[in-house]
N, C-alpha and C. Protein backbone atom coordinates (compact mmCIF):
# COMPACT_ATOMS: atom_id res chain seq x y z
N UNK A 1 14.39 16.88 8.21
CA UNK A 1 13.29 15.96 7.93
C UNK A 1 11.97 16.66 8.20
N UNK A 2 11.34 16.71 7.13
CA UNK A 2 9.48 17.11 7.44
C UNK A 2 8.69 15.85 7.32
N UNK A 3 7.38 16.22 8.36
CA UNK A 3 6.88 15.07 8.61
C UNK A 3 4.94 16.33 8.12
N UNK A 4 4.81 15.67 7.41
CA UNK A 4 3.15 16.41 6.41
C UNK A 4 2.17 15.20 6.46
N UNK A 5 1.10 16.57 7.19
CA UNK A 5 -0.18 15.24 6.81
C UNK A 5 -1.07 16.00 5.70
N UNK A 6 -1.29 15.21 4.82
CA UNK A 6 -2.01 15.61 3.66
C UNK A 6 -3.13 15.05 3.51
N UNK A 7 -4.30 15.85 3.44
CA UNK A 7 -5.55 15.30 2.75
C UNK A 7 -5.97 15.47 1.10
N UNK A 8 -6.12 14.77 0.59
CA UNK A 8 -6.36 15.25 -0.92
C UNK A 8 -7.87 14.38 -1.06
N UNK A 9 -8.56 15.42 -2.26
CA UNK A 9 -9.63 14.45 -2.86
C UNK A 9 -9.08 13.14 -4.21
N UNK A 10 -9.47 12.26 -3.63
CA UNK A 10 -8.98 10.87 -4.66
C UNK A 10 -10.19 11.09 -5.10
N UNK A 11 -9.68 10.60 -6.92
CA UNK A 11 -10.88 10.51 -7.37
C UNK A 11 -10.97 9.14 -7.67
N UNK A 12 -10.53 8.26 -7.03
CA UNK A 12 -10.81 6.79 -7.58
C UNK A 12 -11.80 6.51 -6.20
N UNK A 13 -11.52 6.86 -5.37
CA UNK A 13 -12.35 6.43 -4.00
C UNK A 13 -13.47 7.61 -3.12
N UNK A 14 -13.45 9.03 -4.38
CA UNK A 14 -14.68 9.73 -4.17
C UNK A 14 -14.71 10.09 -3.05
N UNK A 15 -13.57 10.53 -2.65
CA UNK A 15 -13.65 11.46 -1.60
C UNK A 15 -12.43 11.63 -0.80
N UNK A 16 -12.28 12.49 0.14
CA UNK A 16 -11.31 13.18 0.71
C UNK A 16 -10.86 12.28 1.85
N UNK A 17 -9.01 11.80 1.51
CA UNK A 17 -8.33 10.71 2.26
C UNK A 17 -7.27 11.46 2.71
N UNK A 18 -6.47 11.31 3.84
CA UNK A 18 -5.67 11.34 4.33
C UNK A 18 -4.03 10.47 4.13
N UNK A 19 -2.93 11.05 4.22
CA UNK A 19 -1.83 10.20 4.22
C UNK A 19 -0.69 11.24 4.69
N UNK A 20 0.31 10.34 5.61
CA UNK A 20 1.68 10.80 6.38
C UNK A 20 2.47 11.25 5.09
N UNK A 21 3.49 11.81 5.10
CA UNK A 21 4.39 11.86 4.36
C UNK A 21 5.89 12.50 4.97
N UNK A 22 6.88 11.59 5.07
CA UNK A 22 8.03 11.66 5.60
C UNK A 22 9.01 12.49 4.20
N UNK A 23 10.03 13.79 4.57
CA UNK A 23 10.54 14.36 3.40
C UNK A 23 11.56 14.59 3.84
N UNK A 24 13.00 13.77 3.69
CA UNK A 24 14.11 14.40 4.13
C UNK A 24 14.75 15.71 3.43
N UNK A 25 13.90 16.70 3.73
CA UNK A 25 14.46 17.91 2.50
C UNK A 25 15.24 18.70 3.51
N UNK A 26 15.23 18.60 4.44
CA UNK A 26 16.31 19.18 5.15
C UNK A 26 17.67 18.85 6.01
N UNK A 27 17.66 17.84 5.14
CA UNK A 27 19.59 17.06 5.31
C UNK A 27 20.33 17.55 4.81
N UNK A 28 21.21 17.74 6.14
CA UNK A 28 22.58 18.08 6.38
C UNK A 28 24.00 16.73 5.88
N UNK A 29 25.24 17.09 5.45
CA UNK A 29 25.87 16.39 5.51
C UNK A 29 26.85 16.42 6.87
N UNK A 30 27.79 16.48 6.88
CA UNK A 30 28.49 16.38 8.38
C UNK A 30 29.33 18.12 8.25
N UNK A 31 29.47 18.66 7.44
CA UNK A 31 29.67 19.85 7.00
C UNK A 31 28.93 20.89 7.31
N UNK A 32 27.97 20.55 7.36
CA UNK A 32 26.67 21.67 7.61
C UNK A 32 25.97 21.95 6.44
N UNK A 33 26.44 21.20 5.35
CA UNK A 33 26.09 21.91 3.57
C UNK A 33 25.00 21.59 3.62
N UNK A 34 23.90 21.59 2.73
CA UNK A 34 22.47 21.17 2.37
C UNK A 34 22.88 19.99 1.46
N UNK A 35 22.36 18.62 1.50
CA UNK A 35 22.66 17.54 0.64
C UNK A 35 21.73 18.15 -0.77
N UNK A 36 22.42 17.28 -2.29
CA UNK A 36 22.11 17.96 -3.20
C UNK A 36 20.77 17.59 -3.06
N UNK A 37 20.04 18.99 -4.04
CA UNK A 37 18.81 19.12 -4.60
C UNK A 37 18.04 17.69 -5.18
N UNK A 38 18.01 16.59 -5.40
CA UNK A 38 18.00 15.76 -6.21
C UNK A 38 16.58 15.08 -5.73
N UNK A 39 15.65 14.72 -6.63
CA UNK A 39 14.42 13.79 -6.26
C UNK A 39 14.58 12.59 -5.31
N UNK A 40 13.24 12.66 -4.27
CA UNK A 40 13.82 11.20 -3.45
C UNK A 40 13.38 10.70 -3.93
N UNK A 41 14.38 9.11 -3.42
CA UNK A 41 13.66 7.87 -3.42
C UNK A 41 12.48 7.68 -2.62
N UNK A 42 11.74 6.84 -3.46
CA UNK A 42 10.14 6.79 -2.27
C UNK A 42 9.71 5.46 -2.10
N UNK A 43 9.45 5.28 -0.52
CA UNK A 43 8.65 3.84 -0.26
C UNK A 43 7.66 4.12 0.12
N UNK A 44 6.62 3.51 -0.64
CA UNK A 44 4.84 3.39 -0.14
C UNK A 44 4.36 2.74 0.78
N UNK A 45 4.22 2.63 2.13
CA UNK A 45 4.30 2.32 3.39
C UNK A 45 2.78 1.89 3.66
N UNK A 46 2.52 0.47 3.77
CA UNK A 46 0.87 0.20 3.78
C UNK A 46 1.18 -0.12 5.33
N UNK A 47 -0.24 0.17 6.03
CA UNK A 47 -0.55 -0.80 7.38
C UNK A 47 -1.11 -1.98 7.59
N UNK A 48 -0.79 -2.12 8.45
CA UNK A 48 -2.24 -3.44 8.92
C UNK A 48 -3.87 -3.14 9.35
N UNK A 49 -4.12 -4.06 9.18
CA UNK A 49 -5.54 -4.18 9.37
C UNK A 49 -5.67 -3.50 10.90
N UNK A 50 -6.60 -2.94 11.46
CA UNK A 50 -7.46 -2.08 12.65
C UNK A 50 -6.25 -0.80 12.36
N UNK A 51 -5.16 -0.81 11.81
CA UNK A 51 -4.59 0.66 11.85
C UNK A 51 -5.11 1.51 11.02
N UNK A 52 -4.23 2.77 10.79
CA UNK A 52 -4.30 3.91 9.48
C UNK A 52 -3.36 4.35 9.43
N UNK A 53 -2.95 5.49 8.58
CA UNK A 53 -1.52 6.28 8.18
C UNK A 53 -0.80 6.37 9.13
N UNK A 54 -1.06 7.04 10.56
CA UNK A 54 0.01 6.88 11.79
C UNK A 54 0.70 5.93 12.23
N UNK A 55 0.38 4.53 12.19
CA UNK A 55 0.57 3.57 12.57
C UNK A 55 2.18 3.55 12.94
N UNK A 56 2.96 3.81 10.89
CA UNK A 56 4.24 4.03 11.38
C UNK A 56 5.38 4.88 11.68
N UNK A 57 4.36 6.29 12.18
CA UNK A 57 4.85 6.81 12.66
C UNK A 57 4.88 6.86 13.98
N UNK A 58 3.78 6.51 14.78
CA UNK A 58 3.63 6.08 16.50
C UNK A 58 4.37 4.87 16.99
N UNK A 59 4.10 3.69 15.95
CA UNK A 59 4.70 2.53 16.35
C UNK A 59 6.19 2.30 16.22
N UNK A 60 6.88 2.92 15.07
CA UNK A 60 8.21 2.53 14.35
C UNK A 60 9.21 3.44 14.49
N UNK A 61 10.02 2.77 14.33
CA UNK A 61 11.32 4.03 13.88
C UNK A 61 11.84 4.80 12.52
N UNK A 62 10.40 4.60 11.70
CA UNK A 62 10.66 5.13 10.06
C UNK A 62 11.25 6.68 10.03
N UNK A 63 11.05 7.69 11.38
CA UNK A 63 11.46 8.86 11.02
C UNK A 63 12.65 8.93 10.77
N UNK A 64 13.58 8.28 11.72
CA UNK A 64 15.17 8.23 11.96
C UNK A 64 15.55 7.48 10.97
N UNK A 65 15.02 6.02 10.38
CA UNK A 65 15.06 5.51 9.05
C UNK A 65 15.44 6.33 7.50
N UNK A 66 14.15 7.14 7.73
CA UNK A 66 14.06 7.75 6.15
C UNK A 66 14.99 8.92 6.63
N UNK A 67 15.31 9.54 7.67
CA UNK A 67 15.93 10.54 7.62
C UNK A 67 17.78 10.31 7.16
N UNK A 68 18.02 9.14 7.65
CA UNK A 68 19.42 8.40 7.60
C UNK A 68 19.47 8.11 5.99
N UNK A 69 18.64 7.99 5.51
CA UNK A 69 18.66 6.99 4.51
C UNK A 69 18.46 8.19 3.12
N UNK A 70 18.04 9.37 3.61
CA UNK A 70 17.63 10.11 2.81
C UNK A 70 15.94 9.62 1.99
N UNK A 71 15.39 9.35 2.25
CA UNK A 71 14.31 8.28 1.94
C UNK A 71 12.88 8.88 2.07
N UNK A 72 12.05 9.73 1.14
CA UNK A 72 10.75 10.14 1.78
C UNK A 72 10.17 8.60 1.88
N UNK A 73 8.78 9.18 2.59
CA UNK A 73 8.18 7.48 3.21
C UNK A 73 6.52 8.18 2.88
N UNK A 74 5.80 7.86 2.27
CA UNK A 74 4.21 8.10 2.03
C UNK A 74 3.58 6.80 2.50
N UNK A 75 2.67 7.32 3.51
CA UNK A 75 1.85 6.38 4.24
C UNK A 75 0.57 6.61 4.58
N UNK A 76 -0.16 6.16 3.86
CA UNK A 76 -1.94 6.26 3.54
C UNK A 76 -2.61 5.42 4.63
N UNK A 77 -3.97 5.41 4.33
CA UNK A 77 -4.96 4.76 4.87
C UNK A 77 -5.44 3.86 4.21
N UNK A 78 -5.24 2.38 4.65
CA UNK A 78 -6.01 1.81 3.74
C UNK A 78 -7.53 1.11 4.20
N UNK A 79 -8.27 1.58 5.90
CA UNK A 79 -9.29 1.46 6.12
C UNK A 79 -10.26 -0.05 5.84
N UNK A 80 -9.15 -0.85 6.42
CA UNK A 80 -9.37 -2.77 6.61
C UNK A 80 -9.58 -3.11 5.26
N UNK A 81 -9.41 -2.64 4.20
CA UNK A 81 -9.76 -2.65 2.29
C UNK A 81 -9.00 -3.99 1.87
N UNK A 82 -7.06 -3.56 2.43
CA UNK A 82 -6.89 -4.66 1.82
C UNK A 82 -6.14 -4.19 1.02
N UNK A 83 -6.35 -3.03 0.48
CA UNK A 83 -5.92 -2.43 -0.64
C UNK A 83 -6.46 -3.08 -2.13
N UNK A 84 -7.38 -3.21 -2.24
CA UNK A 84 -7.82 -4.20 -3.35
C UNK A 84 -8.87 -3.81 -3.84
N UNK A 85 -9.60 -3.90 -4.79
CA UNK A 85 -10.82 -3.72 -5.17
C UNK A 85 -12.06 -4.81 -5.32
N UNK A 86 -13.05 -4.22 -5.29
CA UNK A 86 -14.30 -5.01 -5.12
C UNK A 86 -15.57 -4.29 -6.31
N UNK A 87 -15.28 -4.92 -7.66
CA UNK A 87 -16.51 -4.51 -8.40
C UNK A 87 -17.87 -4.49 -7.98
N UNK A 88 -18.24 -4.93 -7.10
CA UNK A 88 -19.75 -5.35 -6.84
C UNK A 88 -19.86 -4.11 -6.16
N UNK A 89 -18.62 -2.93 -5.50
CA UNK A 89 -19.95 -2.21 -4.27
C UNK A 89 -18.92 -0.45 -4.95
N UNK A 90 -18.25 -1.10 -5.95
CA UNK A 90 -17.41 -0.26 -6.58
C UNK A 90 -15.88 0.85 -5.85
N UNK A 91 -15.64 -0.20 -4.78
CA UNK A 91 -14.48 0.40 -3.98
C UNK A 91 -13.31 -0.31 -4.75
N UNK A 92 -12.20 0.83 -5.13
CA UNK A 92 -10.88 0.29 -6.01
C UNK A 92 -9.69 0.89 -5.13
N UNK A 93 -9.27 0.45 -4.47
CA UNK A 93 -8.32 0.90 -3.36
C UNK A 93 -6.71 0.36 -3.86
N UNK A 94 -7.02 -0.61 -4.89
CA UNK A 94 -5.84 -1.05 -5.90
C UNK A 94 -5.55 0.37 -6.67
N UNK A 95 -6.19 0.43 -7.40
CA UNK A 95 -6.17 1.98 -8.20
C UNK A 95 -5.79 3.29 -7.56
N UNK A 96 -6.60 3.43 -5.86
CA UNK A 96 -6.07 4.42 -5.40
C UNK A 96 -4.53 4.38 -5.27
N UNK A 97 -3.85 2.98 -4.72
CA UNK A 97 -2.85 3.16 -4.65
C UNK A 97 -1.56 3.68 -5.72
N UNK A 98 -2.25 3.45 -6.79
CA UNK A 98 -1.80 3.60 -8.25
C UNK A 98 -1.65 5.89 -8.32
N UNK A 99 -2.90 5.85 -7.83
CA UNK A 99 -3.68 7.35 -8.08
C UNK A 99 -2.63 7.99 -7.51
N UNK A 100 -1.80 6.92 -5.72
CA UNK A 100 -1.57 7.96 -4.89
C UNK A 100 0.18 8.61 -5.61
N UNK A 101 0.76 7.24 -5.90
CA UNK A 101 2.00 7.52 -6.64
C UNK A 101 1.93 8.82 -7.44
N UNK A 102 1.01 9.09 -8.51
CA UNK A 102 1.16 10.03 -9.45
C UNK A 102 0.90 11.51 -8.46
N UNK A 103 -0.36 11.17 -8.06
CA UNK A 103 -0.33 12.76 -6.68
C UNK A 103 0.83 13.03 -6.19
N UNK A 104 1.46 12.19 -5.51
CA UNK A 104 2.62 12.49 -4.26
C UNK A 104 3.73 13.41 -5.18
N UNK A 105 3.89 12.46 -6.41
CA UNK A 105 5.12 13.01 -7.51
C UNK A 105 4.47 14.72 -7.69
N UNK A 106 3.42 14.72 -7.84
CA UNK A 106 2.74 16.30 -8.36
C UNK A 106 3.09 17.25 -7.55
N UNK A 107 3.00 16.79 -5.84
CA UNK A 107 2.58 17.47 -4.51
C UNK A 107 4.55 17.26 -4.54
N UNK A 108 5.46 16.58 -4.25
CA UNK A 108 6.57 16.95 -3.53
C UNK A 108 8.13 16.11 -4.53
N UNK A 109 8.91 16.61 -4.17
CA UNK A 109 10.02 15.96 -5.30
C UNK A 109 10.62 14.64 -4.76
N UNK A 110 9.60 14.22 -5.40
CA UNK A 110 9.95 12.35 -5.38
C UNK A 110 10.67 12.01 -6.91
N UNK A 111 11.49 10.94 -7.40
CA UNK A 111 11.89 10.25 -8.35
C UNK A 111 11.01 9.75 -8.99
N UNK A 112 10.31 10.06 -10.01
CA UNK A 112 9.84 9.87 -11.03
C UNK A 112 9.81 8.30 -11.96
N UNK A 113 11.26 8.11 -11.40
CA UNK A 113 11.88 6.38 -11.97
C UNK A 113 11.72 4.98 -10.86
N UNK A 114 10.96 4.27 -11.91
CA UNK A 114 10.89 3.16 -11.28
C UNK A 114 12.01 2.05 -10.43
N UNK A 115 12.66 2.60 -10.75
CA UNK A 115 14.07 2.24 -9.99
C UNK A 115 14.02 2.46 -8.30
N UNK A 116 13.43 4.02 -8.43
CA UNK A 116 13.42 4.26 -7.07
C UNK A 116 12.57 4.55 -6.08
N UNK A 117 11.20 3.81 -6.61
CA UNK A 117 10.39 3.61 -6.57
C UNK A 117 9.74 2.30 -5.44
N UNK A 118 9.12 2.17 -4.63
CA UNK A 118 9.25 0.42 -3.89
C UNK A 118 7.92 0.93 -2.76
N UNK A 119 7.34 0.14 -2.88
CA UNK A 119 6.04 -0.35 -1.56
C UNK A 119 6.75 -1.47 -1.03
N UNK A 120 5.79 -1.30 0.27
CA UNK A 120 6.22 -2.36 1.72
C UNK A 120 4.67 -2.23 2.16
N UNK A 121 4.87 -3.00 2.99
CA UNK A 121 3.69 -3.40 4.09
C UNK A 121 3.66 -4.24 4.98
N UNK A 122 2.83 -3.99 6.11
CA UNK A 122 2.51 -5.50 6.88
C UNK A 122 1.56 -5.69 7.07
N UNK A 123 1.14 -7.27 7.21
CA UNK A 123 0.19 -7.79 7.32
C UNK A 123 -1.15 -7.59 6.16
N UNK A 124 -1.99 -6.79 6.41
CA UNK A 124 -3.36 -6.53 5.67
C UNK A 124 -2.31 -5.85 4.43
N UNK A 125 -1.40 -5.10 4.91
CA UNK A 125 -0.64 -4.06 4.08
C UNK A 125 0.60 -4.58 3.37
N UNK A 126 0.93 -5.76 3.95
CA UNK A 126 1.64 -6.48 3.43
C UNK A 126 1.13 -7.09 1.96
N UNK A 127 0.12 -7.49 2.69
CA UNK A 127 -0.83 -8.19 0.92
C UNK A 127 -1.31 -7.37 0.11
N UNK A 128 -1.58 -5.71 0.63
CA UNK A 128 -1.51 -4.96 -0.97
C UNK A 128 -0.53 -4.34 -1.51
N UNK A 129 0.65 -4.36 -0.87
CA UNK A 129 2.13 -4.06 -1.09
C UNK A 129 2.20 -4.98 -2.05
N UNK A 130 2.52 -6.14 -2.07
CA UNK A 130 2.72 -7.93 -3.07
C UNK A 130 1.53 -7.63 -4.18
N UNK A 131 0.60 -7.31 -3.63
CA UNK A 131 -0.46 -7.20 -5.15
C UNK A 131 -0.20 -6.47 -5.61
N UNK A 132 -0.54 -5.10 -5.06
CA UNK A 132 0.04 -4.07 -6.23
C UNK A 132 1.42 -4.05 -6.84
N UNK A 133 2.51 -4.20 -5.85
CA UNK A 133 3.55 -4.34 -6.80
C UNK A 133 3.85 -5.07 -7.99
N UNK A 134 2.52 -6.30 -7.90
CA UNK A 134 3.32 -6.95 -9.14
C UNK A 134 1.88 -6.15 -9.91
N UNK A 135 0.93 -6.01 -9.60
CA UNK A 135 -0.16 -5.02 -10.46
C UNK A 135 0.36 -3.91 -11.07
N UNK A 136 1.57 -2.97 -10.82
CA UNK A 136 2.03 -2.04 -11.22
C UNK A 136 3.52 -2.27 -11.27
N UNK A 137 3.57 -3.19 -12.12
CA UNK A 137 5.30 -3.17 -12.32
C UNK A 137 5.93 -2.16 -12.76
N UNK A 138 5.12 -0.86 -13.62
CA UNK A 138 5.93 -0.04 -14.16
C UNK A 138 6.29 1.07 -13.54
N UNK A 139 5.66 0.89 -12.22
CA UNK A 139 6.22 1.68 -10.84
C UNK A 139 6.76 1.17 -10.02
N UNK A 140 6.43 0.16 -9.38
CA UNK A 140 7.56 -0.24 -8.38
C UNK A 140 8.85 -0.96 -8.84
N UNK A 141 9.62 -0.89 -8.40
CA UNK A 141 11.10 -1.82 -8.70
C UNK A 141 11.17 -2.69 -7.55
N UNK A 142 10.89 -2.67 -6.10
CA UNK A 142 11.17 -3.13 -4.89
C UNK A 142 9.91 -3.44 -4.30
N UNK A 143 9.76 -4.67 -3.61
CA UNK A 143 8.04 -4.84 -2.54
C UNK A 143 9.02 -5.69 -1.69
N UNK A 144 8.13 -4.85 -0.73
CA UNK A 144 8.45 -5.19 1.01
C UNK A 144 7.24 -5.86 1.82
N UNK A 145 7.38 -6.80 2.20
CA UNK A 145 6.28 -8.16 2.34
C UNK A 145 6.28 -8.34 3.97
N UNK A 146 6.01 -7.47 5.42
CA UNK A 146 6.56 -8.11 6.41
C UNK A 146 4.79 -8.63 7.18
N UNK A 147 5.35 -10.28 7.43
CA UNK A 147 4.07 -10.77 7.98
C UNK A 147 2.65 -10.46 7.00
N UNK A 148 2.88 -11.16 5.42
CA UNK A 148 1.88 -10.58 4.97
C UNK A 148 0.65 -11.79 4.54
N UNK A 149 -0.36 -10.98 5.04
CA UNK A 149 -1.81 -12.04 4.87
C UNK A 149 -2.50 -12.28 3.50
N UNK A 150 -1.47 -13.19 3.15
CA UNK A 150 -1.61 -14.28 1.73
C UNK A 150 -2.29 -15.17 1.80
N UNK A 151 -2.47 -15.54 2.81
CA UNK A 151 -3.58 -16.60 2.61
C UNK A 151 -5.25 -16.89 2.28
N UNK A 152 -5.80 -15.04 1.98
CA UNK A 152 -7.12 -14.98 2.02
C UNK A 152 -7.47 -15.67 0.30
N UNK A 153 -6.47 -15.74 -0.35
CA UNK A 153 -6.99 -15.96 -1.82
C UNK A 153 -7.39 -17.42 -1.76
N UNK A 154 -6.11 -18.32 -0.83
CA UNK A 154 -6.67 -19.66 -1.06
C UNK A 154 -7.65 -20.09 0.09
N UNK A 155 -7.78 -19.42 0.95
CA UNK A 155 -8.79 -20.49 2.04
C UNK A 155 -10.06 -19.41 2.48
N UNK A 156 -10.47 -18.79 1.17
CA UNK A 156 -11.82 -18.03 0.91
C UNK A 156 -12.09 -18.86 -0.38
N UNK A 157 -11.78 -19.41 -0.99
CA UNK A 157 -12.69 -20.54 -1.92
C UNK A 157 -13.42 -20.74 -1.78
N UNK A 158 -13.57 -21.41 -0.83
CA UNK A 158 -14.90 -21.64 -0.12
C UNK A 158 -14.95 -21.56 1.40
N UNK A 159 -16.03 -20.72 1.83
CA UNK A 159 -16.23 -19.80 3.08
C UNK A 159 -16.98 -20.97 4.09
N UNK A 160 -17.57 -21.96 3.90
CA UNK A 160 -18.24 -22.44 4.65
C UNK A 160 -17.68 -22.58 5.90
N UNK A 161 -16.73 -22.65 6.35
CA UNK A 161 -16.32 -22.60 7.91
C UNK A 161 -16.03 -21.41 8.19
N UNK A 162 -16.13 -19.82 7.40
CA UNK A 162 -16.15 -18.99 8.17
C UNK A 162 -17.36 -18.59 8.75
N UNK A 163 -17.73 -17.87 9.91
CA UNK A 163 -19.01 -17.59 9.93
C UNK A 163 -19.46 -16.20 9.33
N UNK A 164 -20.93 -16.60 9.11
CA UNK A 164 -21.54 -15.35 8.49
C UNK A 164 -21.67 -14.44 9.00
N UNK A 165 -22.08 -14.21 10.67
CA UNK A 165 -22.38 -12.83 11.12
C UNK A 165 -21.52 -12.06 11.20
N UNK A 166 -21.65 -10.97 11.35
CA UNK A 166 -20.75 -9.65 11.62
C UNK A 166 -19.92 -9.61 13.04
N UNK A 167 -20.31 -10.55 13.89
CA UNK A 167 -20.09 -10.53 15.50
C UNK A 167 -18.30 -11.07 15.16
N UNK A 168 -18.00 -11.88 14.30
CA UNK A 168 -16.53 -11.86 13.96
C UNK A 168 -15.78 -11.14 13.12
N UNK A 169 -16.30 -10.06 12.83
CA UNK A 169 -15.52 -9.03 12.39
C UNK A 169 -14.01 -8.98 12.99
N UNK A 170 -13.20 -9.01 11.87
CA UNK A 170 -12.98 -8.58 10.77
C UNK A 170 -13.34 -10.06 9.64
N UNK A 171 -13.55 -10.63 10.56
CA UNK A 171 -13.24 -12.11 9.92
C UNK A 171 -14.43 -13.04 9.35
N UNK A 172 -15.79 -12.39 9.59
CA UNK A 172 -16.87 -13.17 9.47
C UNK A 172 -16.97 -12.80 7.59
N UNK A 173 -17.96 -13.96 6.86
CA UNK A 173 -17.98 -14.26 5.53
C UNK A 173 -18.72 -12.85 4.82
N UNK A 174 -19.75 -12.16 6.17
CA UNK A 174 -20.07 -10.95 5.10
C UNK A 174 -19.09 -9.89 5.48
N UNK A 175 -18.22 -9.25 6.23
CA UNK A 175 -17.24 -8.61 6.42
C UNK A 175 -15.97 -8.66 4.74
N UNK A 176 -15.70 -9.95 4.66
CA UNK A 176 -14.54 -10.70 3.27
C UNK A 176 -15.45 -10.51 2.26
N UNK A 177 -16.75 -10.63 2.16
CA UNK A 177 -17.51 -10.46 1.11
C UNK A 177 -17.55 -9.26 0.52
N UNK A 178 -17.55 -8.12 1.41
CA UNK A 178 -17.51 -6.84 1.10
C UNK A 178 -15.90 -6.10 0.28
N UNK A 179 -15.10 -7.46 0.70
CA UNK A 179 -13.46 -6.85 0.30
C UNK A 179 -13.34 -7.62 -1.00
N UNK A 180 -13.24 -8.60 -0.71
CA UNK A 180 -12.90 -9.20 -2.00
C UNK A 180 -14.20 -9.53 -2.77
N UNK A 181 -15.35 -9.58 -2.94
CA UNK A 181 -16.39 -10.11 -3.50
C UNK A 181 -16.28 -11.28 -4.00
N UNK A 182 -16.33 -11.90 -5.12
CA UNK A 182 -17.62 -13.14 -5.32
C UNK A 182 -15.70 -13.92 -4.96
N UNK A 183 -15.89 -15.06 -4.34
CA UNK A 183 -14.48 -15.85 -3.23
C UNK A 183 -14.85 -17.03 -4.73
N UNK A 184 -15.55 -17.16 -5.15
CA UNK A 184 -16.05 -18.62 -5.80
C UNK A 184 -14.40 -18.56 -6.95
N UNK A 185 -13.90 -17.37 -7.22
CA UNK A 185 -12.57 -18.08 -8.67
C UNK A 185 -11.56 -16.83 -8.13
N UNK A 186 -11.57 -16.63 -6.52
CA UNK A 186 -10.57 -15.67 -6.19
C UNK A 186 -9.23 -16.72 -6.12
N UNK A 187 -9.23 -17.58 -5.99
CA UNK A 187 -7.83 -18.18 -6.04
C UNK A 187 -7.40 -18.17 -7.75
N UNK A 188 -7.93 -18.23 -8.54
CA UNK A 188 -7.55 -17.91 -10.15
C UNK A 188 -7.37 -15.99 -10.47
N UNK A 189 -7.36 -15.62 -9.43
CA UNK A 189 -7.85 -14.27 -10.04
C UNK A 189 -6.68 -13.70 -10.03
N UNK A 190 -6.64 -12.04 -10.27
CA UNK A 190 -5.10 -11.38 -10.14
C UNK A 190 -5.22 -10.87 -8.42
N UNK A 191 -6.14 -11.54 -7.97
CA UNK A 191 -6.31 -10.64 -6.33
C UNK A 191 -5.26 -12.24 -5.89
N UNK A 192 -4.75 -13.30 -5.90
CA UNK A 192 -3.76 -14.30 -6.03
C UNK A 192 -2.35 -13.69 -6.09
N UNK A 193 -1.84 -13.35 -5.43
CA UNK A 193 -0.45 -12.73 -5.88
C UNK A 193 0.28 -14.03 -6.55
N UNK A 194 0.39 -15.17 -6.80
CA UNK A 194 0.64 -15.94 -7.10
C UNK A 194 0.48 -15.77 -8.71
N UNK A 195 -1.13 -16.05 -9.31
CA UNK A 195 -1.59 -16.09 -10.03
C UNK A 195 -0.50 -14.66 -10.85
N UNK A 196 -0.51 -13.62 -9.85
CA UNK A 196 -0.13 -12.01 -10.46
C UNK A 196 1.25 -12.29 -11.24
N UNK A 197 2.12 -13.51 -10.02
CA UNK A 197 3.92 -13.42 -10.55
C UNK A 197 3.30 -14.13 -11.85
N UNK A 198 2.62 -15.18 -11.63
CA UNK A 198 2.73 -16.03 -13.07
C UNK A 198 2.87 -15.08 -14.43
N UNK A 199 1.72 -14.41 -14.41
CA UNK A 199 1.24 -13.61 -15.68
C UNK A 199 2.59 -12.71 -15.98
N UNK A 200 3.14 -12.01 -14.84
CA UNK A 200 4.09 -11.44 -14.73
C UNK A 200 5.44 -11.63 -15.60
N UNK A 201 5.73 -12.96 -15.27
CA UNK A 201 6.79 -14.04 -15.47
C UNK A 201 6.79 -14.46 -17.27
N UNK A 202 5.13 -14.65 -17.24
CA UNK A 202 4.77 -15.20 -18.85
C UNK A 202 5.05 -14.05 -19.56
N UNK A 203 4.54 -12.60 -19.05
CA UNK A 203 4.74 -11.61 -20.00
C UNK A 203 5.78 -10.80 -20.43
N UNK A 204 7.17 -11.52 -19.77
CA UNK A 204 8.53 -10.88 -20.14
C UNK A 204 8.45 -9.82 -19.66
């Protein structure tokens, strides 16, 4: 098992990001043989909110996981975003996640097929795991949802009981303003994972 930290320049987010990357390329079978040559399977591993890429490697047991499982594991930063985009200040962290799939495949021998293919997350990471997956169906096959914060689409409608200043960060109305922008038709929008299965569902 190799464990790589990679920085690359994204060009969707203009500048130079960081992400873990778990590679079981050096599994053994019980023989001593080298397991075959063959592309891994890959899970896109989001965090939660106040973390970054380490998270699950300090906190979890993903090494012994992906190593058992044969399983690389790519795990980015998603820097309290959300993973989502915001036209108004031009941050697309939806897209990066899109960007990062095609890099990782370039940089190391991952599976190519959507089959074997799957994001997870928790919490903050949970909810761009569920968005993007259904945002990019023609990459993921699998989304992994643990403890995920679904609820910002419906009870940012309207903000009036959150407060405005910054002193409640992460949580105050200009902090959410900056992630999701204009809240006034975010419950209709595709930032709704709800809204996302529908379209999903309608479009065969």
């Amino acid at each position: 098992m190799a464990l790589a930290e990679v920085n690359f320049f994204s060009q969707t987010l203009m500048r130079t990001v960081p992400f873990y990357a778990i590679l079981p390329c050096d599994k053994t079978g019980f023989d001593g043989k080298r397991e075959e040559n063959t592309p891994f399977k890959t899970l896109y591993l989001l965090h939660g909110i106040f973390g970054n890429y380490t998270d699950w490697v300090t906190g979890t047991r993903i090494l012994r996981w992906a190593t058992d499982y044969g399983l690389a594991v790519i795990m980015p930063s998603g820097d309290n975003r959300f993973y989502t985009y915001n036209k108004a200040n031009g941050e697309d962290y939806a897209a990066f996640i899109e960007e990062l799939v095609y890099v990782t495949r370039d940089m190391f021998r991952l599976s190519h097929d959507r089959k074997d293919t799957f994001v997870g997350g928790l919490s903050m990471g949970g909810y761009g795991a569920i968005t993007n997956g259904l945002r990019y169906p023609h990459l993921f096959s699998r989304i992994i949802g643990l403890s995920s914060a679904l609820h910002f689409p419906t009870t940012l409608e309207t903000m009036e009981d959150i407060p405005e200043t910054p002193d409640c960060y992460p949580f105050s109305r200009t902090f959410l303003s900056t992630i999701f922008g204009d809240v006034k038709n975010l419950k209709e929008s595709d930032k709704n994972p709800v809204v996302q299965a529908k379209r999903l569902a309608d479009s065969g």
